[in-house]
PDB file of N, CA and C in Angstrom:
ATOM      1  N   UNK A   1     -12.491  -3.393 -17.458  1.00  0.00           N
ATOM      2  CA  UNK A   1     -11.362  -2.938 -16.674  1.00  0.00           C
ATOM      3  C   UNK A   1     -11.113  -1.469 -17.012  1.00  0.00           C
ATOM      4  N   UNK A   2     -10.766  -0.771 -15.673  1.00  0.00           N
ATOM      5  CA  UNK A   2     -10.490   0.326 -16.314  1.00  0.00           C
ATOM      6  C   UNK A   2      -9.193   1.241 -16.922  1.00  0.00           C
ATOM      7  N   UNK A   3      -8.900   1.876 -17.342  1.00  0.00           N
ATOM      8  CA  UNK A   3      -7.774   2.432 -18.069  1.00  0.00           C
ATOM      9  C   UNK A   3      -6.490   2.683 -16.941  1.00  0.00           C
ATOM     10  N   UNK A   4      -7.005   3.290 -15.624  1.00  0.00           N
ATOM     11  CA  UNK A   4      -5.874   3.203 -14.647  1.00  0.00           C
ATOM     12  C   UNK A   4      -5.828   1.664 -14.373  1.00  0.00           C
ATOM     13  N   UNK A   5      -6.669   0.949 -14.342  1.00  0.00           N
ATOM     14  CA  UNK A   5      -6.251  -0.473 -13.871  1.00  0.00           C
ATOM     15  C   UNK A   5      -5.387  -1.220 -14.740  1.00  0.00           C
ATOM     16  N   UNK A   6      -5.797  -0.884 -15.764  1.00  0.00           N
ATOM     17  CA  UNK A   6      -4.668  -1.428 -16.743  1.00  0.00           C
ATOM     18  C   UNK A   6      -3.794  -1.245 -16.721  1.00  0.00           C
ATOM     19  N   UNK A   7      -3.200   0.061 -16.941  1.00  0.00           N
ATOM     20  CA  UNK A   7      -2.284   0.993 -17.045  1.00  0.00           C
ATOM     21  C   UNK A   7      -1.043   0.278 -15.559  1.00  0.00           C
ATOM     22  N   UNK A   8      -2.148   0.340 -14.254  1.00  0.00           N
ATOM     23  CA  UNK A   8      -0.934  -0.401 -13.383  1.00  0.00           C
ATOM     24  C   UNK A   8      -0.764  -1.391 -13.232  1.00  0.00           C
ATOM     25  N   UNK A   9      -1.324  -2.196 -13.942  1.00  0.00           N
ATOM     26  CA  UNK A   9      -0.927  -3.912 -14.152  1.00  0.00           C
ATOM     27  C   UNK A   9       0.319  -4.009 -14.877  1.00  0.00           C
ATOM     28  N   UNK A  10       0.011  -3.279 -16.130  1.00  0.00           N
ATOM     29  CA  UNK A  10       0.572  -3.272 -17.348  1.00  0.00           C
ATOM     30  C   UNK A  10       2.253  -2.806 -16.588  1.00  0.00           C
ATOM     31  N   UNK A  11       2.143  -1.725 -15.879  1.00  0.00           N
ATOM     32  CA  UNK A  11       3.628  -1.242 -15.117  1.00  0.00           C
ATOM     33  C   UNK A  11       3.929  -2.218 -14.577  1.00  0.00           C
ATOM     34  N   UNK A  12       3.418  -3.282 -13.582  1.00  0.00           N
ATOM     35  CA  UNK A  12       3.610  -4.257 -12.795  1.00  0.00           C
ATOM     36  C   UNK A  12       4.494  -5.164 -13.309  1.00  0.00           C
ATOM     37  N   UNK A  13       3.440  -5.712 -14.596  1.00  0.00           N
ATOM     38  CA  UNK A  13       4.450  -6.813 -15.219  1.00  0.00           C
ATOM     39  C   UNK A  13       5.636  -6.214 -15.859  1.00  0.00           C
ATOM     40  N   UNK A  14       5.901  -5.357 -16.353  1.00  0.00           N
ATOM     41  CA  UNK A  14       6.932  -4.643 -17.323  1.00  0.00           C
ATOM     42  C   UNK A  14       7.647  -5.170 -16.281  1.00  0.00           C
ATOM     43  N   UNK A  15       7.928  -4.074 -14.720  1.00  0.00           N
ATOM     44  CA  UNK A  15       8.918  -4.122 -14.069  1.00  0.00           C
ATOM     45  C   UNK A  15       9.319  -5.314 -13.325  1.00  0.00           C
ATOM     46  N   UNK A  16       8.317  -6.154 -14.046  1.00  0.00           N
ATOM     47  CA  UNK A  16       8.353  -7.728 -12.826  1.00  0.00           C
ATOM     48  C   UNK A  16       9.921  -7.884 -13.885  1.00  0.00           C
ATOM     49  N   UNK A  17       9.166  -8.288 -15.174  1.00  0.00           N
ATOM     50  CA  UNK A  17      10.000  -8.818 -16.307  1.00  0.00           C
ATOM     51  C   UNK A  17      11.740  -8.160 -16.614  1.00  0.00           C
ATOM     52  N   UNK A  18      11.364  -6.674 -16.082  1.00  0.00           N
ATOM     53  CA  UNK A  18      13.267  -6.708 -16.204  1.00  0.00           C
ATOM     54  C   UNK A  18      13.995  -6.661 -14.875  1.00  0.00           C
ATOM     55  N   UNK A  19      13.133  -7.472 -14.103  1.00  0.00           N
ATOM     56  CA  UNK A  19      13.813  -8.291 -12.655  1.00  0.00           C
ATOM     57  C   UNK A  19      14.951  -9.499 -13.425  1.00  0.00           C
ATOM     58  N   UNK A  20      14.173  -9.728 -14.750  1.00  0.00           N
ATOM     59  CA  UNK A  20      14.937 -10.976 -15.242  1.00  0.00           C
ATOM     60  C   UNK A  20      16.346 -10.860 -16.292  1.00  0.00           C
ATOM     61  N   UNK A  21      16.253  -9.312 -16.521  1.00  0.00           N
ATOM     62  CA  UNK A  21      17.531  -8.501 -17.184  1.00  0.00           C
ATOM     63  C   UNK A  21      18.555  -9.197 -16.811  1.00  0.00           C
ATOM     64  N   UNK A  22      19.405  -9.285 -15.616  1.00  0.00           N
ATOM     65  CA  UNK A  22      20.645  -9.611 -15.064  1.00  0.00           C
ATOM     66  C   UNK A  22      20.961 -11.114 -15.752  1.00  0.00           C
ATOM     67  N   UNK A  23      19.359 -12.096 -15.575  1.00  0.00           N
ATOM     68  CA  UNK A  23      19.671 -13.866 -15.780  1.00  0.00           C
ATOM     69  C   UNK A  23      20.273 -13.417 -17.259  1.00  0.00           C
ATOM     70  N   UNK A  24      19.605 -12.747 -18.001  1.00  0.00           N
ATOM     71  CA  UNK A  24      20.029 -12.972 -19.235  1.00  0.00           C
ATOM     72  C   UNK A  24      20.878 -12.456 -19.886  1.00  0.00           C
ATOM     73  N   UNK A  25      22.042 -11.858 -18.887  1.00  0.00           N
ATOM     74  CA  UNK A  25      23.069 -11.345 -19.469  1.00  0.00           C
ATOM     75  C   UNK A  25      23.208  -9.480 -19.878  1.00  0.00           C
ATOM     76  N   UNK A  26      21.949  -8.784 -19.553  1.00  0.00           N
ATOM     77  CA  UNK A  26      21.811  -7.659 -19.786  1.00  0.00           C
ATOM     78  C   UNK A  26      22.015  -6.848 -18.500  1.00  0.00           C
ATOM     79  N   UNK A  27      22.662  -5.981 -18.120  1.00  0.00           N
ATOM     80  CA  UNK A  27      23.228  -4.938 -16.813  1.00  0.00           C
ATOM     81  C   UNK A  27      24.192  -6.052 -16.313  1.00  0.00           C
ATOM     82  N   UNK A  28      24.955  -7.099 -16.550  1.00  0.00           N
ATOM     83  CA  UNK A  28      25.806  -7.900 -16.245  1.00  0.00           C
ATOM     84  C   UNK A  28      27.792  -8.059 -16.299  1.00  0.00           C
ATOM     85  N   UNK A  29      27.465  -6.695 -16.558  1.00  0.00           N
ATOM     86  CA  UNK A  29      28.991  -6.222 -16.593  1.00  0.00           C
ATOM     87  C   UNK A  29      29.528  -6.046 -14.663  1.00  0.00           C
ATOM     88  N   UNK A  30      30.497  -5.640 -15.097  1.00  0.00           N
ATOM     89  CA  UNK A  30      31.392  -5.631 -13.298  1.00  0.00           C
ATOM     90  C   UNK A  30      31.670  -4.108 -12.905  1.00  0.00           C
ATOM     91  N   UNK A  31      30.766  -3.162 -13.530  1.00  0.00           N
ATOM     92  CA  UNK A  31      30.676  -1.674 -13.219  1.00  0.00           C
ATOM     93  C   UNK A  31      30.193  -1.838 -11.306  1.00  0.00           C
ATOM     94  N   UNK A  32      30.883  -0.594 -10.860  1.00  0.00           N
ATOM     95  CA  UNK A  32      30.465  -0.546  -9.791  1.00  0.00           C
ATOM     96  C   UNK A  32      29.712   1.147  -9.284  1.00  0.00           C
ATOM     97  N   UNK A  33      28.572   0.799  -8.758  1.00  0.00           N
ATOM     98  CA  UNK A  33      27.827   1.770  -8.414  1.00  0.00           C
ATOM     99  C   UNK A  33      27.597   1.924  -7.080  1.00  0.00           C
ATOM    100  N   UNK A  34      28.295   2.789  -6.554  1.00  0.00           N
ATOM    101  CA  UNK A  34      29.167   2.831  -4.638  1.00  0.00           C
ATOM    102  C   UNK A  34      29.110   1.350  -4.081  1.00  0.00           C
ATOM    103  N   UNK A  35      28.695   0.724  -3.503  1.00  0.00           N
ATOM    104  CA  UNK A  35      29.352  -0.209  -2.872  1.00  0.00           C
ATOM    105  C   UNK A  35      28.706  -1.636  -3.997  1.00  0.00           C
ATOM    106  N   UNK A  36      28.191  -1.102  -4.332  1.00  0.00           N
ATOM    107  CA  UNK A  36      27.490  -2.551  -5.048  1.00  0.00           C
ATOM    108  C   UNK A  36      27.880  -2.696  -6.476  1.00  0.00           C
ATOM    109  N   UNK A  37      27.886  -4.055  -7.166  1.00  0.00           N
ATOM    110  CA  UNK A  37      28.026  -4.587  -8.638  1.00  0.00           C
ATOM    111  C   UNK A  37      26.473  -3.818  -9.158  1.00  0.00           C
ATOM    112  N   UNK A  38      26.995  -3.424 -10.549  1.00  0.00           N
ATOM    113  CA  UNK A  38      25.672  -2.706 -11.284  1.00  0.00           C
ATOM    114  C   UNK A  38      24.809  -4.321 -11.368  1.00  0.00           C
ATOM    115  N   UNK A  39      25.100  -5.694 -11.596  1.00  0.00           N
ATOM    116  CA  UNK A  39      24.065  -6.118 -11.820  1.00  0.00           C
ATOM    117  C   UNK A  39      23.232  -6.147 -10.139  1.00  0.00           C
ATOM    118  N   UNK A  40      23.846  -6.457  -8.702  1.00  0.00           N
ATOM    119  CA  UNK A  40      23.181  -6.287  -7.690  1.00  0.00           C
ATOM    120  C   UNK A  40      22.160  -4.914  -7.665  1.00  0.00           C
ATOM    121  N   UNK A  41      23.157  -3.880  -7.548  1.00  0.00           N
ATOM    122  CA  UNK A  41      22.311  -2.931  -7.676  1.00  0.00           C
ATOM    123  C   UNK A  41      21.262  -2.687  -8.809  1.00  0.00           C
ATOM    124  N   UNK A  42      21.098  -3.333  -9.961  1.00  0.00           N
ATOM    125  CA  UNK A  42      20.038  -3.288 -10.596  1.00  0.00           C
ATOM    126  C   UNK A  42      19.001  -3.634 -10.097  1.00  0.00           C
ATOM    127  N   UNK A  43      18.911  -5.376  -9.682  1.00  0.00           N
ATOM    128  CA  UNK A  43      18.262  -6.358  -8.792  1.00  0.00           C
ATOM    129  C   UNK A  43      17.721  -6.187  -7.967  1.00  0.00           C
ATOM    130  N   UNK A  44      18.247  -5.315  -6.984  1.00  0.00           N
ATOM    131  CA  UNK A  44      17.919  -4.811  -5.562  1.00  0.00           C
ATOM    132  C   UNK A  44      16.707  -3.527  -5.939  1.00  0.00           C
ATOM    133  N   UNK A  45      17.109  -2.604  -7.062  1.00  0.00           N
ATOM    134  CA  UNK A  45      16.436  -1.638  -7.530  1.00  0.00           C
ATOM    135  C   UNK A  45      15.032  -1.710  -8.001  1.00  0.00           C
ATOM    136  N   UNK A  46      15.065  -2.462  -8.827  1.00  0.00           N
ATOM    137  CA  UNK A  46      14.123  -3.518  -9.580  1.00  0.00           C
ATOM    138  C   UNK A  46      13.089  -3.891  -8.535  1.00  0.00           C
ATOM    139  N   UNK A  47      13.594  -4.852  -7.515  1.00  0.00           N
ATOM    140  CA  UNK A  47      12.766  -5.534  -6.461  1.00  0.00           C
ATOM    141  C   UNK A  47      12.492  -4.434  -5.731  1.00  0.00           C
ATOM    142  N   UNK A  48      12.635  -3.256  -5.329  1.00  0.00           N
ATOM    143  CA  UNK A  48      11.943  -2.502  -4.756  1.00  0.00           C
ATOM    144  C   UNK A  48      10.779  -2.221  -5.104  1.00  0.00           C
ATOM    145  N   UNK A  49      11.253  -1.317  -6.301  1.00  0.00           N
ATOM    146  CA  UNK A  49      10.036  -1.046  -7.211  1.00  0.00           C
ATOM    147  C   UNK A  49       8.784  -2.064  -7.229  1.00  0.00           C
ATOM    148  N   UNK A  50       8.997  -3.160  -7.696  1.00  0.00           N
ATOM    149  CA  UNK A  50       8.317  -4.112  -7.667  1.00  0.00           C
ATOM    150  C   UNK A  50       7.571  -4.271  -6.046  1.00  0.00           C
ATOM    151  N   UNK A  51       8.416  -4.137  -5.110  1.00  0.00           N
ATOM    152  CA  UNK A  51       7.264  -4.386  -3.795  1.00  0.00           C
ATOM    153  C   UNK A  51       6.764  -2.993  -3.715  1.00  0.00           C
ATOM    154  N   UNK A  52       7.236  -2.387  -4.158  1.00  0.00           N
ATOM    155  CA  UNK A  52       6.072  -0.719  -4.007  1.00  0.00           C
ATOM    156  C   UNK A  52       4.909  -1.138  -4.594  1.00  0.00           C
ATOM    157  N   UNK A  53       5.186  -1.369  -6.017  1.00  0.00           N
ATOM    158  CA  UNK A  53       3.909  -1.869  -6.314  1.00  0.00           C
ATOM    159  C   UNK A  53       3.266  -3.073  -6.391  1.00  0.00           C
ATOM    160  N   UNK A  54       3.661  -3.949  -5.765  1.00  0.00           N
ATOM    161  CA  UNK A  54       2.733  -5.488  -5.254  1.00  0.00           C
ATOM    162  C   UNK A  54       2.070  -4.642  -4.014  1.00  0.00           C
ATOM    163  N   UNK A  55       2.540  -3.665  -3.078  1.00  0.00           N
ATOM    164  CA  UNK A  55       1.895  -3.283  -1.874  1.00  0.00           C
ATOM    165  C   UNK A  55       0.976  -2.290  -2.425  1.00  0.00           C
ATOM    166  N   UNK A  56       0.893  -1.542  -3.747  1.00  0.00           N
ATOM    167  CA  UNK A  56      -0.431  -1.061  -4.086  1.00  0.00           C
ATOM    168  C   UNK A  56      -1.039  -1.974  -4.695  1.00  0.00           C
ATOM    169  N   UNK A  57      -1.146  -2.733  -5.331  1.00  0.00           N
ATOM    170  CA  UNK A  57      -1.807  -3.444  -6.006  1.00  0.00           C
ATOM    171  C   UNK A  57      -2.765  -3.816  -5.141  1.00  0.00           C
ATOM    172  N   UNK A  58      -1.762  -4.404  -3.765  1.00  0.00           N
ATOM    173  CA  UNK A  58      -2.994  -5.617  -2.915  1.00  0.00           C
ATOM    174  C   UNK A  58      -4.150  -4.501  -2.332  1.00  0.00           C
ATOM    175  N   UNK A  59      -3.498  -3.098  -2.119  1.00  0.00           N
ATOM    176  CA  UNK A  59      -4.291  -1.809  -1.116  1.00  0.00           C
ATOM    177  C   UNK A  59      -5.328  -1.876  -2.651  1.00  0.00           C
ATOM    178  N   UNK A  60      -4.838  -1.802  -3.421  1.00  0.00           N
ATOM    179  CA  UNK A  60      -5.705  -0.518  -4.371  1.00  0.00           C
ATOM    180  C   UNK A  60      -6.909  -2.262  -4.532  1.00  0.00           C
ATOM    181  N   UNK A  61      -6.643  -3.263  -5.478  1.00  0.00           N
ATOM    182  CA  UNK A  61      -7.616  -4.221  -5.786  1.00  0.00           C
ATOM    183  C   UNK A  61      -7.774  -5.128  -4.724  1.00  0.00           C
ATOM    184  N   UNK A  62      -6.797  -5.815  -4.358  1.00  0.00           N
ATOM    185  CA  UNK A  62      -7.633  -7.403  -3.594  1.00  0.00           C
ATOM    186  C   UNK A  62      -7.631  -7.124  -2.030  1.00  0.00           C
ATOM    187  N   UNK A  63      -7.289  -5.918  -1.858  1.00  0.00           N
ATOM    188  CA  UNK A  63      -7.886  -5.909  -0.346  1.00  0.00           C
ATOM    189  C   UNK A  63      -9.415  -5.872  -0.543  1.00  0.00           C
ATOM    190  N   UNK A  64      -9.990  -4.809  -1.195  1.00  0.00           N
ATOM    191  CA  UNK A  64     -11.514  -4.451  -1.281  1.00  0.00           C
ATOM    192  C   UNK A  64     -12.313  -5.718  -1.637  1.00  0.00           C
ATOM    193  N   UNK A  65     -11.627  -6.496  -2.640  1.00  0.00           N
ATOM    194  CA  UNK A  65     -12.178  -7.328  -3.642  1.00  0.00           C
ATOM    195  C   UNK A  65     -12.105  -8.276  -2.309  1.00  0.00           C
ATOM    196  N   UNK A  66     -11.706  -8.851  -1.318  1.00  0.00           N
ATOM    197  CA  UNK A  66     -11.650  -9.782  -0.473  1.00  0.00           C
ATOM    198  C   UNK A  66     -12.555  -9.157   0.971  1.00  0.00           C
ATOM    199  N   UNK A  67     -12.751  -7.785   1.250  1.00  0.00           N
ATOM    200  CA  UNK A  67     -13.836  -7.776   1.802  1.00  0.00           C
ATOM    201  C   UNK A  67     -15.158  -7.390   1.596  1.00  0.00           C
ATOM    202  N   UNK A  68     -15.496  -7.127   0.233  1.00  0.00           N
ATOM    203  CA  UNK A  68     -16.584  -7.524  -0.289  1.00  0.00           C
ATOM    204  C   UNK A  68     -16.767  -8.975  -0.331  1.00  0.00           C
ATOM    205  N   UNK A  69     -16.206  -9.634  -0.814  1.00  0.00           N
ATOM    206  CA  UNK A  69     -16.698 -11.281  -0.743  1.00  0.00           C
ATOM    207  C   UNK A  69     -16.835 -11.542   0.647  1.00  0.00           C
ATOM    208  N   UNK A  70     -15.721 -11.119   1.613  1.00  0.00           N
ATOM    209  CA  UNK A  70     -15.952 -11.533   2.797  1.00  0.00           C
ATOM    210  C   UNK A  70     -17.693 -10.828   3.133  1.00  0.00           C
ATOM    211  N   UNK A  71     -18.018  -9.652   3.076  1.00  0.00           N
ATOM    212  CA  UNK A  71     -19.619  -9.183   3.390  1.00  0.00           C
ATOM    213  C   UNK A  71     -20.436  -9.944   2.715  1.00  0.00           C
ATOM    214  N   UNK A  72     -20.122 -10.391   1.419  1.00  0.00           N
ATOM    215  CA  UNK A  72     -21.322 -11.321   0.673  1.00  0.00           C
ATOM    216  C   UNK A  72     -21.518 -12.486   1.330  1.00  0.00           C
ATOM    217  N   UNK A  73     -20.334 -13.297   1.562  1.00  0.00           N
ATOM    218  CA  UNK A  73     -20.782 -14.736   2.659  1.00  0.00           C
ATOM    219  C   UNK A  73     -21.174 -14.091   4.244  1.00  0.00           C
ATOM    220  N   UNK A  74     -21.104 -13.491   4.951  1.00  0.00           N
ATOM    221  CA  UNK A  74     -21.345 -13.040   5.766  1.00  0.00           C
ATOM    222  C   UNK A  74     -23.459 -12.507   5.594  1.00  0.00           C
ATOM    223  N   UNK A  75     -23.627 -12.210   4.227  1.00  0.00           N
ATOM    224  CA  UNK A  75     -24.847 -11.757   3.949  1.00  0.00           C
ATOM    225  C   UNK A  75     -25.342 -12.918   3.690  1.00  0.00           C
ATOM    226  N   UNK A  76     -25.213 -13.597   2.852  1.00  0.00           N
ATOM    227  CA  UNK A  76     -25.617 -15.297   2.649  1.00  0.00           C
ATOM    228  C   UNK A  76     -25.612 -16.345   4.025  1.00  0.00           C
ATOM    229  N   UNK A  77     -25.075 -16.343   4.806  1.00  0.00           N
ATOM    230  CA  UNK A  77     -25.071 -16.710   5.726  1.00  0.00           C
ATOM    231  C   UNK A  77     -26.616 -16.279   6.580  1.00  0.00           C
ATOM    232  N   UNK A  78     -26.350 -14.647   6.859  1.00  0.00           N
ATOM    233  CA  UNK A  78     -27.589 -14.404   7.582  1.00  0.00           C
ATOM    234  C   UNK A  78     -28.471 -15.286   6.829  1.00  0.00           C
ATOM    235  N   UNK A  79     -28.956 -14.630   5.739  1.00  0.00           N
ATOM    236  CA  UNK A  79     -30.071 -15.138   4.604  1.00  0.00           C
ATOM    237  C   UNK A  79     -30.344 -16.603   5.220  1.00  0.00           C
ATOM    238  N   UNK A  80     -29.720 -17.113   5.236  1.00  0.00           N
ATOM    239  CA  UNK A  80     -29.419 -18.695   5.440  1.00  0.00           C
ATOM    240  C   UNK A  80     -30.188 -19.134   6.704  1.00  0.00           C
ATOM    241  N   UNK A  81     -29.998 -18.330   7.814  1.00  0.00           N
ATOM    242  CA  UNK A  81     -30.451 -18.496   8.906  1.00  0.00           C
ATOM    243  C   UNK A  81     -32.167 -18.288   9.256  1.00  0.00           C
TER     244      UNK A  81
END
């Protein structure tokens, strides 16, 4: 694996994991940050981030990684014939 691949996995899960800050009582105070509770607005913040990067993840690895396999059965197939 390589060092950027790691590197954005490694960001991935971090920011998956303090999606779970709020359950456990951490940013859970009743501060308000313009219209929203700091723990919503954490949550909401959090989950962005997080689909920014689930939507690179799938561009950068398992799109490619799924049409290469898709060309390999597609090549096995001919072969086949």
């Amino acid at each position: 694996m390589q060092k950027k691949h790691r590197n954005t996995l490694a960001v991935f899960f971090i920011l998956y994991a303090l999606t779970f800050l709020p359950n456990l009582g951490v940013f859970n105070s009743l501060i308000w940050i313009g219209p929203l509770p700091l723990p919503l607005f954490w949550v909401l913040l959090i989950n962005l981030i997080n689909t920014i990067v689930v939507v690179y993840v799938y561009k950068k690895f398992f799109k490619p990684f799924a049409l290469r396999t898709e060309q390999e059965l597609l090549d096995e197939e001919k072969k086949g014939e």
